[in-house]
PDB file of N, CA and C in Angstrom:
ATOM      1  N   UNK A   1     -14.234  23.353 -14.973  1.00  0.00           N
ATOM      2  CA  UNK A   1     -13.524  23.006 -13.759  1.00  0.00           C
ATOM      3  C   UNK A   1     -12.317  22.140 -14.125  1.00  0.00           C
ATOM      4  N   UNK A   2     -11.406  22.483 -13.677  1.00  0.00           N
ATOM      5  CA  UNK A   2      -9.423  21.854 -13.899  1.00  0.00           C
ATOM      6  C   UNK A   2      -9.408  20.781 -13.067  1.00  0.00           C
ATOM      7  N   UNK A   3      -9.508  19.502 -13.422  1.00  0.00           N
ATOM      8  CA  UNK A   3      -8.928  18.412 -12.899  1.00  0.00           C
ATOM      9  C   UNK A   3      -7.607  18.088 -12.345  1.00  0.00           C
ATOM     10  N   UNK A   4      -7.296  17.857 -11.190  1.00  0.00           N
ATOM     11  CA  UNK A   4      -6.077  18.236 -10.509  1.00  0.00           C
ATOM     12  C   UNK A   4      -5.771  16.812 -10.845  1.00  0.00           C
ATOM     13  N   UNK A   5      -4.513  16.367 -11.777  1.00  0.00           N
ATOM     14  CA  UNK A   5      -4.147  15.072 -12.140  1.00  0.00           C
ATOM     15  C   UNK A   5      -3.486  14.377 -10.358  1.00  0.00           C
ATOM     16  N   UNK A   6      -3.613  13.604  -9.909  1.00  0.00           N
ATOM     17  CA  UNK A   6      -3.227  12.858  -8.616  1.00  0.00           C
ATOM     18  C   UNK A   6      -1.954  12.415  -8.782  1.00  0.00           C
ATOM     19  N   UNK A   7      -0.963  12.872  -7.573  1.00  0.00           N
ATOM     20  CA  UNK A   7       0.130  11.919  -7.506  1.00  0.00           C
ATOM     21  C   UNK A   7       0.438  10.134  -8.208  1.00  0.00           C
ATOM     22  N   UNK A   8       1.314  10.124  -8.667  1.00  0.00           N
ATOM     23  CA  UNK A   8       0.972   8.605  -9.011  1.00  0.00           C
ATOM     24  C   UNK A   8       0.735   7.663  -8.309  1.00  0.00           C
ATOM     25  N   UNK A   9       1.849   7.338  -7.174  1.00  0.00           N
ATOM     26  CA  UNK A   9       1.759   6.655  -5.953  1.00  0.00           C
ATOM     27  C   UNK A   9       0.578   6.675  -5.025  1.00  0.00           C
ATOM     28  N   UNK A  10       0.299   7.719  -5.006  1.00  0.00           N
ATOM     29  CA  UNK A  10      -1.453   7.978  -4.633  1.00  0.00           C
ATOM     30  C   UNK A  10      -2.302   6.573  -5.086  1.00  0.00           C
ATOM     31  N   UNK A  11      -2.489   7.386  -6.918  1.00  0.00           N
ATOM     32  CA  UNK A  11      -3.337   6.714  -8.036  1.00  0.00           C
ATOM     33  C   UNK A  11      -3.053   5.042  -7.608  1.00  0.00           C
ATOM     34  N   UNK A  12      -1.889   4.716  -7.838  1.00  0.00           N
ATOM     35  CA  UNK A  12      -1.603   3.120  -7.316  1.00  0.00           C
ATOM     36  C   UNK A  12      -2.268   2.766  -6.019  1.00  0.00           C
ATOM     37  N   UNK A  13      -1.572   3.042  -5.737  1.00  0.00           N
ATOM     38  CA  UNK A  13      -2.234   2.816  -3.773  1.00  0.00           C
ATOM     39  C   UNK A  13      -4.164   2.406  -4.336  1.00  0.00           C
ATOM     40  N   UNK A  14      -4.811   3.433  -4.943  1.00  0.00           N
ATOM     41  CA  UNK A  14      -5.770   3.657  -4.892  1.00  0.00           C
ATOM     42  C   UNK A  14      -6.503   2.445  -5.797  1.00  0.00           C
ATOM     43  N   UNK A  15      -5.911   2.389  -7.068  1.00  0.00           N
ATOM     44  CA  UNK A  15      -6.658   1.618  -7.902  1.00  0.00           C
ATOM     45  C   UNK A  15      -5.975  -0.069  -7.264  1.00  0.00           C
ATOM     46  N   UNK A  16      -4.670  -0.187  -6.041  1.00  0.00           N
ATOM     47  CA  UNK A  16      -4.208  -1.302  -5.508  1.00  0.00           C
ATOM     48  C   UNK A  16      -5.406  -1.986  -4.563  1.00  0.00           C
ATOM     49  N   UNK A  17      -5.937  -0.880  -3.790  1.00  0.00           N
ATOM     50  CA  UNK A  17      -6.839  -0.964  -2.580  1.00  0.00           C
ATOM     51  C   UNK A  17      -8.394  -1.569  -3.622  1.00  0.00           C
ATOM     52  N   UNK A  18      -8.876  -0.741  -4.714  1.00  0.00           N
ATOM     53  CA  UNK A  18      -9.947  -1.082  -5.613  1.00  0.00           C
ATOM     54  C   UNK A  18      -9.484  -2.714  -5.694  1.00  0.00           C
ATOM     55  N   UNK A  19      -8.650  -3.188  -6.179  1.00  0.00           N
ATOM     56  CA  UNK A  19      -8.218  -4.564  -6.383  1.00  0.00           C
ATOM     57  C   UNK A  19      -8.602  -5.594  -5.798  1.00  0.00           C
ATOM     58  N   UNK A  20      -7.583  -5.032  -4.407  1.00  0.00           N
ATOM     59  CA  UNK A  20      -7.103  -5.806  -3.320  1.00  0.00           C
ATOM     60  C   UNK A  20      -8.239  -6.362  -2.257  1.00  0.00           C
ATOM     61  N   UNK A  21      -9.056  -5.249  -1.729  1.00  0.00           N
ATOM     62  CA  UNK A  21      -9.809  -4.983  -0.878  1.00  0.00           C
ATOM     63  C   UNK A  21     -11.161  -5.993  -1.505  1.00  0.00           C
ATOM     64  N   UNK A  22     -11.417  -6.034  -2.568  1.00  0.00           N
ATOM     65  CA  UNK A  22     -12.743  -7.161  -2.777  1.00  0.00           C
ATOM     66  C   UNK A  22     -12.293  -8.452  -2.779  1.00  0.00           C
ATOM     67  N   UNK A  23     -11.114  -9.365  -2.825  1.00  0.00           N
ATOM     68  CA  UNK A  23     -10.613 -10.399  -3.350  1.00  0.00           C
ATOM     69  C   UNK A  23     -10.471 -10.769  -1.741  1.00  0.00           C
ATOM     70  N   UNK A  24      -9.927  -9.998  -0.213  1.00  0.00           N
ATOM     71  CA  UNK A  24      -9.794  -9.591   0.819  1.00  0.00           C
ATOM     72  C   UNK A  24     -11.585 -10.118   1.438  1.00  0.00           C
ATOM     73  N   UNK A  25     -12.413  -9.646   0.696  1.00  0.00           N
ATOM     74  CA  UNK A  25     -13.716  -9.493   1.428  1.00  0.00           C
ATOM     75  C   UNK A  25     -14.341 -11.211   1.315  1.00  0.00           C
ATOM     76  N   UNK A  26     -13.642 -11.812   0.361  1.00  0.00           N
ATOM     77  CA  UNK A  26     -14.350 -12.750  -0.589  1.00  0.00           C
ATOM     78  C   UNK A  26     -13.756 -14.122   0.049  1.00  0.00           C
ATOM     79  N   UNK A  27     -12.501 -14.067   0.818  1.00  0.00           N
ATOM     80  CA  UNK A  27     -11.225 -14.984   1.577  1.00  0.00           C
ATOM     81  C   UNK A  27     -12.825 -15.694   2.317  1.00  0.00           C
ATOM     82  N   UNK A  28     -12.195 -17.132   3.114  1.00  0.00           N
ATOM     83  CA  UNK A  28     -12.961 -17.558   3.772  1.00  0.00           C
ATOM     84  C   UNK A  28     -12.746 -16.613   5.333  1.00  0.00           C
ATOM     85  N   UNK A  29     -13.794 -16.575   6.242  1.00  0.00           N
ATOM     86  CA  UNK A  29     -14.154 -16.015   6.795  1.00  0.00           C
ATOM     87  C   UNK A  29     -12.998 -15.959   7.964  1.00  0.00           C
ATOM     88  N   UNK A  30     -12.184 -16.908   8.253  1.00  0.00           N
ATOM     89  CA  UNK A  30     -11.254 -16.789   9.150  1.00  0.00           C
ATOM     90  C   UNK A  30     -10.054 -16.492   8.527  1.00  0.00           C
ATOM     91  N   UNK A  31      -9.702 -16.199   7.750  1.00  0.00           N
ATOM     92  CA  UNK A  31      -8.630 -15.502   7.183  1.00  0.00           C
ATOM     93  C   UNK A  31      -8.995 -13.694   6.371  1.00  0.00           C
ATOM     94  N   UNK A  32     -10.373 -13.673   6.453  1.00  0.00           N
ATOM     95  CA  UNK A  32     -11.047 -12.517   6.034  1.00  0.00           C
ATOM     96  C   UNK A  32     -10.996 -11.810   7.618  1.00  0.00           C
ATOM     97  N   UNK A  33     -11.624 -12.091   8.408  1.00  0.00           N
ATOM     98  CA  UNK A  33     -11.279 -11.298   9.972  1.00  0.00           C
ATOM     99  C   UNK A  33     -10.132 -11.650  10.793  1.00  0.00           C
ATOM    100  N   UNK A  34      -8.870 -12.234  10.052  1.00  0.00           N
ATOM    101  CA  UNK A  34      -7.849 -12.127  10.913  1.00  0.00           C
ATOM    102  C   UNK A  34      -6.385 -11.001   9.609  1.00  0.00           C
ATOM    103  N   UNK A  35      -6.040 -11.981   9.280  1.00  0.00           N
ATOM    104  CA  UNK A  35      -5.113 -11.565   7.874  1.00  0.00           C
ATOM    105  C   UNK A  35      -5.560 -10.697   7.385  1.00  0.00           C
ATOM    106  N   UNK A  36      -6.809 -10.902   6.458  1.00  0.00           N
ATOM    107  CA  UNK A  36      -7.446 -10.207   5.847  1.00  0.00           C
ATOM    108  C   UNK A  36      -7.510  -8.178   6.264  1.00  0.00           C
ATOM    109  N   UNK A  37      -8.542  -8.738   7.127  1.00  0.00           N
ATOM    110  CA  UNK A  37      -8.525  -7.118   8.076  1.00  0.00           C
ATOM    111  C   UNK A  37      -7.214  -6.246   8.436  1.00  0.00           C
ATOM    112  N   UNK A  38      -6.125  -6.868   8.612  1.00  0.00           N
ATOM    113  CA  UNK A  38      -4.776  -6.373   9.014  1.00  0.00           C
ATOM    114  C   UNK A  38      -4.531  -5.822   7.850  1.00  0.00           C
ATOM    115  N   UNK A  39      -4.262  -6.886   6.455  1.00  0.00           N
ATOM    116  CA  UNK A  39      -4.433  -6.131   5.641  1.00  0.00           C
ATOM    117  C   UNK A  39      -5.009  -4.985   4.728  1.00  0.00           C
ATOM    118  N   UNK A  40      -5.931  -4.740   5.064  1.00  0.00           N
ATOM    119  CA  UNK A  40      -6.815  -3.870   4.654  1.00  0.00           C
ATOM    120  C   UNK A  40      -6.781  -2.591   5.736  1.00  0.00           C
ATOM    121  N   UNK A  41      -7.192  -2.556   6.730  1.00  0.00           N
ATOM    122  CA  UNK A  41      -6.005  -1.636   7.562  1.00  0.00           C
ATOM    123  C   UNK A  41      -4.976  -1.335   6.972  1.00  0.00           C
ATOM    124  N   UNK A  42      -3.885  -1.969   6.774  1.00  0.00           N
ATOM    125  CA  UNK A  42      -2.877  -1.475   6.455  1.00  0.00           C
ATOM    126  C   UNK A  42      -3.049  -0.568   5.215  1.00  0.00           C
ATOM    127  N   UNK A  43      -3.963  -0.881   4.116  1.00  0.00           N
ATOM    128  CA  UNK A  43      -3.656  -0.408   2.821  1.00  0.00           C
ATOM    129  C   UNK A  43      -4.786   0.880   3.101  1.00  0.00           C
ATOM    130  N   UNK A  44      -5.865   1.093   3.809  1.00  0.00           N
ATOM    131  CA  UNK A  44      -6.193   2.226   4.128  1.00  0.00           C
ATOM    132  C   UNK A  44      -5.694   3.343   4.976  1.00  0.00           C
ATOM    133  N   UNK A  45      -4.744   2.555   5.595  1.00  0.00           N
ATOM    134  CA  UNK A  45      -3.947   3.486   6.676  1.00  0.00           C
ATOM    135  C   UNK A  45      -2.841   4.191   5.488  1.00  0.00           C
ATOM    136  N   UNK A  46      -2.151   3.534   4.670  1.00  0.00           N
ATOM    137  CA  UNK A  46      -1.388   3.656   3.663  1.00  0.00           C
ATOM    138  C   UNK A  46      -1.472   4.925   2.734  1.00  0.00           C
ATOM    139  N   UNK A  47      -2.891   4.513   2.317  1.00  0.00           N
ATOM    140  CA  UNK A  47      -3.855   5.887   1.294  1.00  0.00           C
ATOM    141  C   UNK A  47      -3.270   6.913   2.250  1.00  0.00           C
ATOM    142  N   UNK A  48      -4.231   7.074   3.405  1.00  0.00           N
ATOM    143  CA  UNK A  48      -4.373   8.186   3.949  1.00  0.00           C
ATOM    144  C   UNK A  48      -3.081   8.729   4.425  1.00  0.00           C
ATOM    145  N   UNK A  49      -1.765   8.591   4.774  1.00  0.00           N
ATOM    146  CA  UNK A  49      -0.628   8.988   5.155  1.00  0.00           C
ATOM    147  C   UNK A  49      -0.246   9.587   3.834  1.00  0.00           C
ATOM    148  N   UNK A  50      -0.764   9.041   2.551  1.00  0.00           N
ATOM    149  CA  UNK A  50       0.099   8.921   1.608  1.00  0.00           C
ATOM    150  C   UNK A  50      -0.571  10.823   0.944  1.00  0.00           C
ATOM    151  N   UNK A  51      -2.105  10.538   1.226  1.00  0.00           N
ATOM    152  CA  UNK A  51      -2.556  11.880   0.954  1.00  0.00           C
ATOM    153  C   UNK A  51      -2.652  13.337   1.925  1.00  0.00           C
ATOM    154  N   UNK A  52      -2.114  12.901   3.193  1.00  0.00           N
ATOM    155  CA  UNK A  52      -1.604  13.451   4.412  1.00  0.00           C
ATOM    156  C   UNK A  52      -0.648  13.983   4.091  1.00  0.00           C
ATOM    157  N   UNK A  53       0.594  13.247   3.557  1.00  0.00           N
ATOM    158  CA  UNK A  53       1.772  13.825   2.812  1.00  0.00           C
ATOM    159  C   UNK A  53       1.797  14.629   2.297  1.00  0.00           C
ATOM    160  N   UNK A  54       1.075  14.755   0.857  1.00  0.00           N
ATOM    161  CA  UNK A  54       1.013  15.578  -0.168  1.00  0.00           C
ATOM    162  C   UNK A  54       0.477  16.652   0.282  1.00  0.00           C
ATOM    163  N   UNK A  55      -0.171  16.997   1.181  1.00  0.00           N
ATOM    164  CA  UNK A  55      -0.555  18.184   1.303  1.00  0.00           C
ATOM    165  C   UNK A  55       0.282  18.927   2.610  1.00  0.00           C
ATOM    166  N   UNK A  56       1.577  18.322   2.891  1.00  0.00           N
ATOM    167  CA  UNK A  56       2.602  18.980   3.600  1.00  0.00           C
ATOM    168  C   UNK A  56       3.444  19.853   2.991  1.00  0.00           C
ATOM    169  N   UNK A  57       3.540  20.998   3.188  1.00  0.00           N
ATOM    170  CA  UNK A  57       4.249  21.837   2.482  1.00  0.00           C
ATOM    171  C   UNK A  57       5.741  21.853   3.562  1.00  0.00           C
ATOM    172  N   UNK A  58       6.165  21.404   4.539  1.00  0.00           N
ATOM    173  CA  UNK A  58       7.500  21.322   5.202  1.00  0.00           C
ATOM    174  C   UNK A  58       7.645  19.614   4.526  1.00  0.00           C
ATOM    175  N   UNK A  59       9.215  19.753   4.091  1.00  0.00           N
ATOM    176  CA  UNK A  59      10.193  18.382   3.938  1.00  0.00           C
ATOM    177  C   UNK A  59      10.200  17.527   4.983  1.00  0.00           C
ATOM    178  N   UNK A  60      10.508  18.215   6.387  1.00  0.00           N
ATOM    179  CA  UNK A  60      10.720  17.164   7.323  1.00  0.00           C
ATOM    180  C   UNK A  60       9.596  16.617   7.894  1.00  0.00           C
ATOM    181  N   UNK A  61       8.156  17.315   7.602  1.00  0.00           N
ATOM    182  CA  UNK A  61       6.712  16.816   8.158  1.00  0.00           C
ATOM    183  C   UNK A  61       6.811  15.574   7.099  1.00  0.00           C
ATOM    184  N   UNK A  62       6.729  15.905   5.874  1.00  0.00           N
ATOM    185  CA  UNK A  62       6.688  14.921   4.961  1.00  0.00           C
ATOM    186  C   UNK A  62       7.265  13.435   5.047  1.00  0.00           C
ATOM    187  N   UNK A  63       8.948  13.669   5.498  1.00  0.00           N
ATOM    188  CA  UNK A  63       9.515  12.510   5.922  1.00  0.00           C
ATOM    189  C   UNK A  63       9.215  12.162   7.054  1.00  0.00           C
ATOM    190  N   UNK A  64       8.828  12.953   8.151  1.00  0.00           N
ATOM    191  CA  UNK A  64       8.133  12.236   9.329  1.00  0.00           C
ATOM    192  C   UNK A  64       6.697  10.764   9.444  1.00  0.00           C
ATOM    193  N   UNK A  65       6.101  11.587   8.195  1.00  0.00           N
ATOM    194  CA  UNK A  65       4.779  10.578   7.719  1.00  0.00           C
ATOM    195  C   UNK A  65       5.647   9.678   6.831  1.00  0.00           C
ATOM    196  N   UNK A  66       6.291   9.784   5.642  1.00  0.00           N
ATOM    197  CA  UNK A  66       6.486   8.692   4.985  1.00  0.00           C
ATOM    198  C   UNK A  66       7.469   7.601   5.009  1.00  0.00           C
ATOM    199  N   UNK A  67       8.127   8.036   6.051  1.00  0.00           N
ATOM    200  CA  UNK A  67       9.595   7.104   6.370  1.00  0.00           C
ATOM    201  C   UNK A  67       8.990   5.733   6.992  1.00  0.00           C
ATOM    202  N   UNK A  68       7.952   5.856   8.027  1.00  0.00           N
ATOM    203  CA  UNK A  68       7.354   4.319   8.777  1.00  0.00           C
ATOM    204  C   UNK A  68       6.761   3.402   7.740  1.00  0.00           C
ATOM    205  N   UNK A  69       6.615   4.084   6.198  1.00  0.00           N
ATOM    206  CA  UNK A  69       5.650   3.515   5.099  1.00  0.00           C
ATOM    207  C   UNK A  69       6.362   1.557   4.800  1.00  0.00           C
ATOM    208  N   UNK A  70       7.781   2.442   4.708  1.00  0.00           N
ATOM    209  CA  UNK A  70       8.541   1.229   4.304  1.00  0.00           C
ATOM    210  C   UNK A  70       8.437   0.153   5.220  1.00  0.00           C
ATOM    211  N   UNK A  71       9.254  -0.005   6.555  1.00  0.00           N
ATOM    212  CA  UNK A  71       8.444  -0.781   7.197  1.00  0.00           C
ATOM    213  C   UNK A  71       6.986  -1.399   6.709  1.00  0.00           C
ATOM    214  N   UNK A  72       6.119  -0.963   6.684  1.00  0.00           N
ATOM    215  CA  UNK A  72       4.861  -1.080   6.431  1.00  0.00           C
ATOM    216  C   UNK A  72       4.389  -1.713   5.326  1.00  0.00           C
ATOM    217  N   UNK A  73       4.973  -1.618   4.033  1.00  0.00           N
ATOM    218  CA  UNK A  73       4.894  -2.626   2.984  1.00  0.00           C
ATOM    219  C   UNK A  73       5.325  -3.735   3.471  1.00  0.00           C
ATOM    220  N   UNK A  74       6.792  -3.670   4.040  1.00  0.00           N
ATOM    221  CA  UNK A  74       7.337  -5.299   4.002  1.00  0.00           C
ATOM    222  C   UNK A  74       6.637  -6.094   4.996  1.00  0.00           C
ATOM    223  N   UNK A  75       5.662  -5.321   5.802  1.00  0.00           N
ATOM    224  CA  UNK A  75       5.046  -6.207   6.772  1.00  0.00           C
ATOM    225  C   UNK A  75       3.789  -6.846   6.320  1.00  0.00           C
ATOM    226  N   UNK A  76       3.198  -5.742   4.898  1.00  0.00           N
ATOM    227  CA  UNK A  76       1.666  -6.315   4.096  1.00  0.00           C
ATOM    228  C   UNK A  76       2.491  -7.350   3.023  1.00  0.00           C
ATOM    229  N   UNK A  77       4.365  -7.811   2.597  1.00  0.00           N
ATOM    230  CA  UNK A  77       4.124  -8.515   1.668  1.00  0.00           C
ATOM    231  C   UNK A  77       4.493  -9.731   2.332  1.00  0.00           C
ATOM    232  N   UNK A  78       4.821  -9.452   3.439  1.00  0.00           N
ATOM    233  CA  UNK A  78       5.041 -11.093   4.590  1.00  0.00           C
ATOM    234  C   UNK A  78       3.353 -11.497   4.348  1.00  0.00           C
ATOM    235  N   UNK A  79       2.625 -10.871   5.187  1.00  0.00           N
ATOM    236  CA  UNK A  79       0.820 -11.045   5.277  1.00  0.00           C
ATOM    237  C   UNK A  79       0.751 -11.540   3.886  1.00  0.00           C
ATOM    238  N   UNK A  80       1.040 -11.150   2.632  1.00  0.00           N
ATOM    239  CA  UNK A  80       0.466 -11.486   1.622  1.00  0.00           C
ATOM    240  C   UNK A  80       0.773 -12.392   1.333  1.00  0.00           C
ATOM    241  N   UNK A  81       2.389 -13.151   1.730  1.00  0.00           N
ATOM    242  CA  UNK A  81       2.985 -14.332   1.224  1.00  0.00           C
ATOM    243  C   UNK A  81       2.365 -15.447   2.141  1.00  0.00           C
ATOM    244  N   UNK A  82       1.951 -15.029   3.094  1.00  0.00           N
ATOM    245  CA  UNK A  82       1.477 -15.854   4.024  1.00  0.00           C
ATOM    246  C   UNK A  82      -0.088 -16.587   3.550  1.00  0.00           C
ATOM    247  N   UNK A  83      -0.743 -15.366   2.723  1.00  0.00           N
ATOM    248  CA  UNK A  83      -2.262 -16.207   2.226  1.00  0.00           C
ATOM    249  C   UNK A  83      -2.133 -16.839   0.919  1.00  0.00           C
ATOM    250  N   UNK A  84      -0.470 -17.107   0.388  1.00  0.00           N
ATOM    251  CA  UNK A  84      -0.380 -17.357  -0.648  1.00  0.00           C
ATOM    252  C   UNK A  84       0.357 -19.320   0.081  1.00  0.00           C
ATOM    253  N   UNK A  85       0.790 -18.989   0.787  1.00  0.00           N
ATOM    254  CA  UNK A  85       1.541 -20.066   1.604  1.00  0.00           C
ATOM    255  C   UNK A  85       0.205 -20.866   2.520  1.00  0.00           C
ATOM    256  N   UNK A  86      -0.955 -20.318   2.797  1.00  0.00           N
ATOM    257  CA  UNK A  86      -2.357 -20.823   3.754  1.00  0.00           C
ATOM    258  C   UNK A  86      -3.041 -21.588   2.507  1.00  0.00           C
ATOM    259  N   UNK A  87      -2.543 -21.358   0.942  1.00  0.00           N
ATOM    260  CA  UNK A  87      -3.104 -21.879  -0.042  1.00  0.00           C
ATOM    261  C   UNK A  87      -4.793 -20.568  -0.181  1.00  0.00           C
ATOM    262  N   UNK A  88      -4.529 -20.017   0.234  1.00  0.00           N
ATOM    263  CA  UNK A  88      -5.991 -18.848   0.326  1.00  0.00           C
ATOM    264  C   UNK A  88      -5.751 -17.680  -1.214  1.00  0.00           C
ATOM    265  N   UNK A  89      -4.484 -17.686  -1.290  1.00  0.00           N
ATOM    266  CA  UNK A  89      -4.012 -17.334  -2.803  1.00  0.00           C
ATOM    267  C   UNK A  89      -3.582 -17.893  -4.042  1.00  0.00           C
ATOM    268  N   UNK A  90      -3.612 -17.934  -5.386  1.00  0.00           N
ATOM    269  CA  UNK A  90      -3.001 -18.431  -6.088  1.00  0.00           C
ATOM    270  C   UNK A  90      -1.715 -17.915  -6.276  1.00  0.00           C
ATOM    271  N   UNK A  91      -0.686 -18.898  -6.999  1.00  0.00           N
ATOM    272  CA  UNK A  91       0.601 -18.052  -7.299  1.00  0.00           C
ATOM    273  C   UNK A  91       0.333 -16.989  -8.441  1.00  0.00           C
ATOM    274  N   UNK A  92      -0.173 -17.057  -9.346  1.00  0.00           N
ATOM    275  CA  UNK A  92      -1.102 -16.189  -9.879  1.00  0.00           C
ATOM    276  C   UNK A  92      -1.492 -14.379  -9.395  1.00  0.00           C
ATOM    277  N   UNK A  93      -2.180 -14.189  -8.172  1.00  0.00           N
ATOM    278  CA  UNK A  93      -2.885 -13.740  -7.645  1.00  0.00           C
ATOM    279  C   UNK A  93      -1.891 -13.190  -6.951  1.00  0.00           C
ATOM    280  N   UNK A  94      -1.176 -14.046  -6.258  1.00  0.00           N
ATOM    281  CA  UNK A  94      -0.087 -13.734  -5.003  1.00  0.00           C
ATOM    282  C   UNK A  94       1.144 -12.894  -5.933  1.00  0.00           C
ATOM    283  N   UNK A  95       1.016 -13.282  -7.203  1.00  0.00           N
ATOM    284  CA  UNK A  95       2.525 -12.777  -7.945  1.00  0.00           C
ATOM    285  C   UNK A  95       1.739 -11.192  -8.002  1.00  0.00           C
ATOM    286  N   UNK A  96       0.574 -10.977  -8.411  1.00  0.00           N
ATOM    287  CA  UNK A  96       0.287  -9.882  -8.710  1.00  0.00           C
ATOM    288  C   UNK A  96      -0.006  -9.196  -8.036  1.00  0.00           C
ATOM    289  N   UNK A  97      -0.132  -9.401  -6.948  1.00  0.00           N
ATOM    290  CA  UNK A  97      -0.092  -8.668  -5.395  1.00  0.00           C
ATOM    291  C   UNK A  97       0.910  -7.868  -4.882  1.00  0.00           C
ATOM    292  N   UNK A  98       2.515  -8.771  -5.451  1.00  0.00           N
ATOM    293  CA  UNK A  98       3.219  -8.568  -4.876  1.00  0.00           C
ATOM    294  C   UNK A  98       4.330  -7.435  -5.640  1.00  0.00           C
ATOM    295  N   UNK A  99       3.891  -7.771  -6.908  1.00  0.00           N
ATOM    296  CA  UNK A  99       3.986  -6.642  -7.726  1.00  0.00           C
ATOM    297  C   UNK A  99       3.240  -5.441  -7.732  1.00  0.00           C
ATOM    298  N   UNK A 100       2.174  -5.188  -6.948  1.00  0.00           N
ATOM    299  CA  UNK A 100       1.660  -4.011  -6.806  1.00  0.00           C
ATOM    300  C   UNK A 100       1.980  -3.520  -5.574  1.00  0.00           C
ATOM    301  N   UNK A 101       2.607  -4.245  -4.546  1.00  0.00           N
ATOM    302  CA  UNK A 101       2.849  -3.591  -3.491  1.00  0.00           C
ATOM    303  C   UNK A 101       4.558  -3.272  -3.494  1.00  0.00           C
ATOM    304  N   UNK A 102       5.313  -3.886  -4.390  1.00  0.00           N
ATOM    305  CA  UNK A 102       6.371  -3.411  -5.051  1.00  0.00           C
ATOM    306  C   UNK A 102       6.625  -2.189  -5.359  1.00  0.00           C
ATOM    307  N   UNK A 103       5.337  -1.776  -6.324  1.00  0.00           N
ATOM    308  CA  UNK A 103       5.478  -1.001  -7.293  1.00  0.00           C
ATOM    309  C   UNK A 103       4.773   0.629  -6.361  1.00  0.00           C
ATOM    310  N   UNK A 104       4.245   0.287  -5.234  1.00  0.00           N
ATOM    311  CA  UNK A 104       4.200   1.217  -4.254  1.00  0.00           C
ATOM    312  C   UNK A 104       5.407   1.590  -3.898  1.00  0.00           C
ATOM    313  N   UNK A 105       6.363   0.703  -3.471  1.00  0.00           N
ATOM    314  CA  UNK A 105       7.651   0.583  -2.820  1.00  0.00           C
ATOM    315  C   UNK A 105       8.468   1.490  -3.487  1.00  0.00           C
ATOM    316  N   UNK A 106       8.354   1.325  -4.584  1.00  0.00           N
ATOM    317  CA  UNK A 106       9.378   1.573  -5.878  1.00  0.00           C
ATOM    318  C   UNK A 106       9.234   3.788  -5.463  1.00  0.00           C
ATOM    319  N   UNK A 107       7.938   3.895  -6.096  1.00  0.00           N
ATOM    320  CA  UNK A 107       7.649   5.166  -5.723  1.00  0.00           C
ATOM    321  C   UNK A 107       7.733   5.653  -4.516  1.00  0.00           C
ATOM    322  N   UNK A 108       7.179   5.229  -3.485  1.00  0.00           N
ATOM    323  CA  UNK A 108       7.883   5.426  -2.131  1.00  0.00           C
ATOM    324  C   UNK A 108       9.031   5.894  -1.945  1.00  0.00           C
ATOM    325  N   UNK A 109      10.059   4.979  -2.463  1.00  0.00           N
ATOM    326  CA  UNK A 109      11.083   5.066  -2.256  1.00  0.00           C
ATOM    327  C   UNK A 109      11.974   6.388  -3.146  1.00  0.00           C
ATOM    328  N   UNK A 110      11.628   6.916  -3.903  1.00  0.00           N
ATOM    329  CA  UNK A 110      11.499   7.972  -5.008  1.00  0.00           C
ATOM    330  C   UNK A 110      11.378   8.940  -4.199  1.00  0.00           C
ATOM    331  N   UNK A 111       9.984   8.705  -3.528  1.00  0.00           N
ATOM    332  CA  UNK A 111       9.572  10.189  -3.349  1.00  0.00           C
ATOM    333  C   UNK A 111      10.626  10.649  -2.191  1.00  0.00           C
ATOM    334  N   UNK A 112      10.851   9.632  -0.982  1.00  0.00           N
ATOM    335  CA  UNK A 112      11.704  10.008  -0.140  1.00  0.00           C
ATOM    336  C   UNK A 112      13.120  10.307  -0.725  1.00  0.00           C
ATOM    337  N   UNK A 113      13.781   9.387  -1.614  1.00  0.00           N
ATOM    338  CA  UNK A 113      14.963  10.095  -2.049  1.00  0.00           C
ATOM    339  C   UNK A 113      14.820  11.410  -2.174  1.00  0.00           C
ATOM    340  N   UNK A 114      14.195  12.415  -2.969  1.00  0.00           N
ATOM    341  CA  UNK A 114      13.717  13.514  -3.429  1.00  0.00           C
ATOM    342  C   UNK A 114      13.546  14.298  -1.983  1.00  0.00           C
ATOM    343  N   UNK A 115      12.830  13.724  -1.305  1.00  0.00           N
ATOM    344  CA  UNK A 115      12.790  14.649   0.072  1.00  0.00           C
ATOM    345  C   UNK A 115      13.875  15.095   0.696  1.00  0.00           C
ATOM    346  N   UNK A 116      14.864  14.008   0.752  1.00  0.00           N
ATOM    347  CA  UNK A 116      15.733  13.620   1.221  1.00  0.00           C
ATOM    348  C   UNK A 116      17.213  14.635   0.434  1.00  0.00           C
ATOM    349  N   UNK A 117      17.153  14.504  -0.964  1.00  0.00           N
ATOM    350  CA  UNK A 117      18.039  15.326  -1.590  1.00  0.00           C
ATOM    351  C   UNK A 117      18.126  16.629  -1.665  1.00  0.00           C
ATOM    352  N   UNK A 118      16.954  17.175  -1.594  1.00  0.00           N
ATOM    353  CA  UNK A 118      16.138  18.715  -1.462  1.00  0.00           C
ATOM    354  C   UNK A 118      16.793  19.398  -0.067  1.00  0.00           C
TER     355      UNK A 118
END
């Protein structure tokens, strides 16, 4: 059986959420059901648009789903700077956060150019 290698941005998202999502569960309890949850929402809502996408075979369905994405990071790296600013993060922790939701961005932003040039 042929292993279908995964989008990269996918793979990120995915091994971001593995990360993110236990460190999220572990917050004290009022920043775990307020912040917390938003965030995590967000990064599952994220996955799933992101694998919604890929299996669009029209350009403009594609940019229809992935264009609100952007928005959507800069609103999880406000949330994130914010549990780094509540002292609920280290700078540490918070730097590497913010580099992974970057590094979503980065590809994101790729893939739509590409949509976009096509």
């Amino acid at each position: 059986m042929r292993v279908q290698k995964e989008l990269s941005i996918i793979q990120k998202t995915h091994d971001f959420i593995g990360w993110y999502v236990p460190i999220l569960n572990k917050m004290p309890l009022d920043f775990k059901l307020t912040l917390g949850r938003r965030i995590m929402d967000s990064l599952y809502d994220l996955l799933s648009i992101l694998i919604k996408a890929k299996f669009h075979a029209n350009k403009n369905e594609k940019l229809h789903l992935l264009l609100p994405l952007n928005p959507e990071l800069e609103v999880m790296r406000h949330q994130t700077r914010l549990l780094y600013e509540f002292g609920v993060f280290s700078a540490k922790r918070y730097e590497y956060a913010s580099k992974g939701i970057n590094e979503i961005g980065v590809e994101l932003g790729g893939w739509l150019r590409s949509l976009q040039q096509s």
